[in-house]
Protein backbone atom coordinates (compact mmCIF):
# COMPACT_ATOMS: atom_id res chain seq x y z
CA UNK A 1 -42.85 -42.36 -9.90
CA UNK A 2 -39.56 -43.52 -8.01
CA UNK A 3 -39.64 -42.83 -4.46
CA UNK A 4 -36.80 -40.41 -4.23
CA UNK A 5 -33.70 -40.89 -1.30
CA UNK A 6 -34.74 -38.28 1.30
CA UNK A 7 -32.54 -39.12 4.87
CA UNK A 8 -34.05 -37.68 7.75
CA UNK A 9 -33.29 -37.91 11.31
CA UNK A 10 -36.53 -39.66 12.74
CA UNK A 11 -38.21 -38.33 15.89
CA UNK A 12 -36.87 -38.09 19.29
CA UNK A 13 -40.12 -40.20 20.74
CA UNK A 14 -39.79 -43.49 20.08
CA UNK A 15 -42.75 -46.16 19.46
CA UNK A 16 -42.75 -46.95 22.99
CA UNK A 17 -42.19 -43.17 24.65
CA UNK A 18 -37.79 -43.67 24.70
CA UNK A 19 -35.81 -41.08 22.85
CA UNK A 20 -32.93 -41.64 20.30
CA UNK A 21 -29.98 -43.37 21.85
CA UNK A 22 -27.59 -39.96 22.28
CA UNK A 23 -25.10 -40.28 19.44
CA UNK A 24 -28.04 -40.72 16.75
CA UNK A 25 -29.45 -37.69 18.43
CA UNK A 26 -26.31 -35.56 17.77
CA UNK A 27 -25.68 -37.09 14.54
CA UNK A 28 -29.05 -35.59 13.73
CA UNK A 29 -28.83 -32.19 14.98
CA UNK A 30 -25.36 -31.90 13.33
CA UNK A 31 -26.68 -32.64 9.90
CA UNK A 32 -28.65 -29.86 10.17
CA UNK A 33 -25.70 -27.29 10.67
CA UNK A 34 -23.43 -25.63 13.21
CA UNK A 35 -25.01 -24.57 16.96
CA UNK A 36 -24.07 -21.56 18.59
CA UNK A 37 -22.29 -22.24 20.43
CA UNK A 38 -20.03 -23.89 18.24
CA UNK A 39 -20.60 -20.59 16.17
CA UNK A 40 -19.22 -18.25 18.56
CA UNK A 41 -15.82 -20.55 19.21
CA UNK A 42 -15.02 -20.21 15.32
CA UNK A 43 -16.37 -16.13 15.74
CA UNK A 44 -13.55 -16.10 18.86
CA UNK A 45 -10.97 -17.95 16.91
CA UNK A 46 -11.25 -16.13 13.83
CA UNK A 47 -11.21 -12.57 15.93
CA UNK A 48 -8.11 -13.78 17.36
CA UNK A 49 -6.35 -14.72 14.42
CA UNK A 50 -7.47 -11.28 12.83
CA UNK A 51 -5.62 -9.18 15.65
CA UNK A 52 -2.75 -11.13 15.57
CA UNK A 53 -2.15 -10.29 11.52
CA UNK A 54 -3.37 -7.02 10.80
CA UNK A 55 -0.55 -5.12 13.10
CA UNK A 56 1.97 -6.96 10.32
CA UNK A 57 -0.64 -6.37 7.61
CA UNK A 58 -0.06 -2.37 8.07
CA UNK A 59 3.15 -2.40 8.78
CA UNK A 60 3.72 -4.12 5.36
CA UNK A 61 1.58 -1.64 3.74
CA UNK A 62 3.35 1.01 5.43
CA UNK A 63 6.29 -0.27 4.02
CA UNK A 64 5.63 -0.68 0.60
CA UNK A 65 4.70 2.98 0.42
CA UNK A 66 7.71 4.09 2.21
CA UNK A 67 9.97 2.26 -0.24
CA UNK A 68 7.39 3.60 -3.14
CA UNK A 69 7.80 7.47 -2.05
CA UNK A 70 11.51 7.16 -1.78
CA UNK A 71 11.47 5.92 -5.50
CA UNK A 72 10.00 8.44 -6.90
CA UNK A 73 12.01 10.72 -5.01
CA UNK A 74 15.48 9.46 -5.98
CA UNK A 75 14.14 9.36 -9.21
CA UNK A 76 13.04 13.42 -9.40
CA UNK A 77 16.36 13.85 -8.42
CA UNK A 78 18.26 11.94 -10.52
CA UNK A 79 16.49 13.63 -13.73
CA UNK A 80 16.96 16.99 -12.24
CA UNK A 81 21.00 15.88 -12.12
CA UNK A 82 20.11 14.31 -15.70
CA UNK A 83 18.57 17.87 -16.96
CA UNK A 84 21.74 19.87 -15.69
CA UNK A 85 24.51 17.70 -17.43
CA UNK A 86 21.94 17.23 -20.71
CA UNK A 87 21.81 20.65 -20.38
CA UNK A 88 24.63 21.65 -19.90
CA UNK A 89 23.43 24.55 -17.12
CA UNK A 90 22.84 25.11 -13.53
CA UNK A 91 19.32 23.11 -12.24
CA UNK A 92 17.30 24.03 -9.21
CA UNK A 93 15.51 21.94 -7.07
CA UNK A 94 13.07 23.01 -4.50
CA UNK A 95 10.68 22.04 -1.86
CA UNK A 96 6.87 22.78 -4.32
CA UNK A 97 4.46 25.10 -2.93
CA UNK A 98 1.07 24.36 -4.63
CA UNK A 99 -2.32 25.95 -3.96
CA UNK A 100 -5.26 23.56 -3.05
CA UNK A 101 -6.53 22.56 -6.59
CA UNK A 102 -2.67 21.37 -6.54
CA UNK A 103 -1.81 24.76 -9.49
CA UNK A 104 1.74 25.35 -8.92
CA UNK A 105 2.96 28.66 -7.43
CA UNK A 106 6.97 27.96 -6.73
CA UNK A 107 9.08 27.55 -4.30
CA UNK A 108 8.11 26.88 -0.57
CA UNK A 109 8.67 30.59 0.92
CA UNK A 110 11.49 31.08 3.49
CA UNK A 111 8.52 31.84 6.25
CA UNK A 112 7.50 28.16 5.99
CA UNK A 113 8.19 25.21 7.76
CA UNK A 114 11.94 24.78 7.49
CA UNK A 115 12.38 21.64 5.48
CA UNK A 116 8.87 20.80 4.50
CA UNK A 117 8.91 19.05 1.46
CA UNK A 118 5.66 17.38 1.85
CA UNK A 119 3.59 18.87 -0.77
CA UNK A 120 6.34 17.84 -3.50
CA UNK A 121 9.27 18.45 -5.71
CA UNK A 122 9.82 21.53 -7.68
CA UNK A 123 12.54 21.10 -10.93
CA UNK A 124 13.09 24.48 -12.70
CA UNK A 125 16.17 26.20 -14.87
CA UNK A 126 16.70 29.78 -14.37
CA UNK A 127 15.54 31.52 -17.41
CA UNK A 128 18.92 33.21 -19.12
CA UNK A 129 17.59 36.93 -18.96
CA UNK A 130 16.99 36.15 -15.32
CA UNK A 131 19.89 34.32 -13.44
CA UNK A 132 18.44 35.10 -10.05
CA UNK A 133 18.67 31.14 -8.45
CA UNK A 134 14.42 32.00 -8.03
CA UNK A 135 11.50 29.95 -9.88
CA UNK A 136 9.77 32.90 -12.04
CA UNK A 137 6.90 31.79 -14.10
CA UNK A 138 7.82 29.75 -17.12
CA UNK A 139 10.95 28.17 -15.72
CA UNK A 140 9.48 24.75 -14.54
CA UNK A 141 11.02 21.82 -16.06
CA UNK A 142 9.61 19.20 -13.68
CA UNK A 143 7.18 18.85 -10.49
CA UNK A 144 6.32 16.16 -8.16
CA UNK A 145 3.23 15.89 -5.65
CA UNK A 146 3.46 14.14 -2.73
CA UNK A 147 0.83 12.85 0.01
CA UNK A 148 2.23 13.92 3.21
CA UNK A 149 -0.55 11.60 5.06
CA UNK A 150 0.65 8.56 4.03
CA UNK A 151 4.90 9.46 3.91
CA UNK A 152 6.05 12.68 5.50
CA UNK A 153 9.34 14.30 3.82
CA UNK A 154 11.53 16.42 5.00
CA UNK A 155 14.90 17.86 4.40
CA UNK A 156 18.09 19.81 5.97
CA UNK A 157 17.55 22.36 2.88
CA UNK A 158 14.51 24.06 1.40
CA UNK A 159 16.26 24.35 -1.95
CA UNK A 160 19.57 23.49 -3.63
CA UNK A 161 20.93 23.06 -7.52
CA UNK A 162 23.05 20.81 -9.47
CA UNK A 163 26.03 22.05 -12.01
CA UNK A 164 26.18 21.32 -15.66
CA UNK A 165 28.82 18.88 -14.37
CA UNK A 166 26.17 17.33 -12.16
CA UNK A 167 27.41 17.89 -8.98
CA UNK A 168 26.10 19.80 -6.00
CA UNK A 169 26.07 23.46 -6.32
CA UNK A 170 27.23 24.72 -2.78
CA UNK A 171 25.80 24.69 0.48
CA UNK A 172 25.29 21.93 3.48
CA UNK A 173 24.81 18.07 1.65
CA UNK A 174 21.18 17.56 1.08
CA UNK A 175 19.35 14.89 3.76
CA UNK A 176 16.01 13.80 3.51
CA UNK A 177 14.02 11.77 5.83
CA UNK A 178 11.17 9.64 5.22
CA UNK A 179 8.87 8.50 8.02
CA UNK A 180 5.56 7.13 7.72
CA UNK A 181 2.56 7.58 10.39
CA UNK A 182 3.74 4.39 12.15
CA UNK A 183 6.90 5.36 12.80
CA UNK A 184 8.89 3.57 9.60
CA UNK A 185 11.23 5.51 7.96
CA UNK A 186 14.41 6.14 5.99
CA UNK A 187 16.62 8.73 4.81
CA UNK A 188 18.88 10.15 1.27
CA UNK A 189 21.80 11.72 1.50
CA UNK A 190 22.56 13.38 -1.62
CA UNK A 191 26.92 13.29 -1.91
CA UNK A 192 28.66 16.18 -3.28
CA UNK A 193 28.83 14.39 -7.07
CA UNK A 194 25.08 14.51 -7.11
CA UNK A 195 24.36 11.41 -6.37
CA UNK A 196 21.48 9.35 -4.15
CA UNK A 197 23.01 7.13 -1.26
CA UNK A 198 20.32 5.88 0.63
CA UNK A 199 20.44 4.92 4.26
CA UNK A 200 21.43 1.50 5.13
CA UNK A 201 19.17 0.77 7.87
CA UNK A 202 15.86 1.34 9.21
CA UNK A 203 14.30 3.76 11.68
CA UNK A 204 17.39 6.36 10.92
CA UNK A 205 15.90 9.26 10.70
CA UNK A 206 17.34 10.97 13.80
């Protein structure tokens, strides 16, 4: 049978009691892998480069689910102005008030948190026997939950409508403002014709 090709670093005691010249010995102990110490530099480098990227890391994150909640916000409202003009009637909007298996029960009450939307979005039609500008059961035409740990929301106005025309009811222009748990944040102004106009810059949530 063929002798097979096995290197190995021969021992450190010569014939004659004299070690390895030194770069044969650390040629030899290389092969064999990496030594501590040279362990805990790539350990220290590696921590390093960790800390320096994961501050950017969340803040992207952050980011992406700022810019994710205020799309499907500007998008509740724009088919609750789509539902008024389709329908040709008067469309509330509200800040939802859910229980805790998320079952809808209306409108955030006046007693809350003035301008709490962070539970979600509450799109309803006034039934015609009952014209009272109030969600009564049956009148929900679309909801919206939100996750108030990751985005909080928050508005100017707890509720407000849109005319068969589209435009804003009456009352103070709606604001919201966006701001995420590390400070991100941006803000929609809703203009008198109904529409979205977001903020042009960031951290404007004054």
């Amino acid at each position: 049978m063929a002798e097979q090709d096995v290197q190995s670093c021969p021992s450190f005691a010569g014939a004659h009691g004299g070690g390895l010249p030194m770069s044969r010995s650390v040629a030899c102990r290389r092969g064999g892998g990496f030594t501590l110490y040279e362990l805990l530099i790539v350990l220290a480098v590696s921590a390093i480069l960790l800390g320096q990227t994961l501050p950017a890391m969340q803040n992207m994150l952050e980011r992406q689910r700022l810019l994710a909640r205020g799309q499907l916000l500007q998008s509740g409202l724009q088919l609750a102005r789509s539902e008024a003009i389709r329908g040709n009637r008067t469309v509330w909007v509200c800040a939802l008030n859910s229980k805790v298996n998320l079952e809808i029960q209306g409108c955030q009450p006046g007693t809350a948190s003035a301008g709490n939307w962070g539970e979600g979005m509450l799109v309803f039609a006034d039934a015609p026997s009952r014209p009272n500008g109030r969600y009564d059961s049956g009148e929900r035409l679309h909801h919206l939950l939100f996750n108030s740990a990751k985005v909080q929301l928050s508005a100017n106005r707890q509720d407000f409508a849109f005319t068969a025309h589209g435009r804003l009811h009456s009352g103070p222009v709606p604001r919201f403002h966006l701001r995420t748990p590390g400070g991100q944040c941006h803000s929609l102004l809703l203009q008198p014709s109904g529409k979205a106009q977001w903020c042009s810059q960031d951290n404007c949530c004054g």
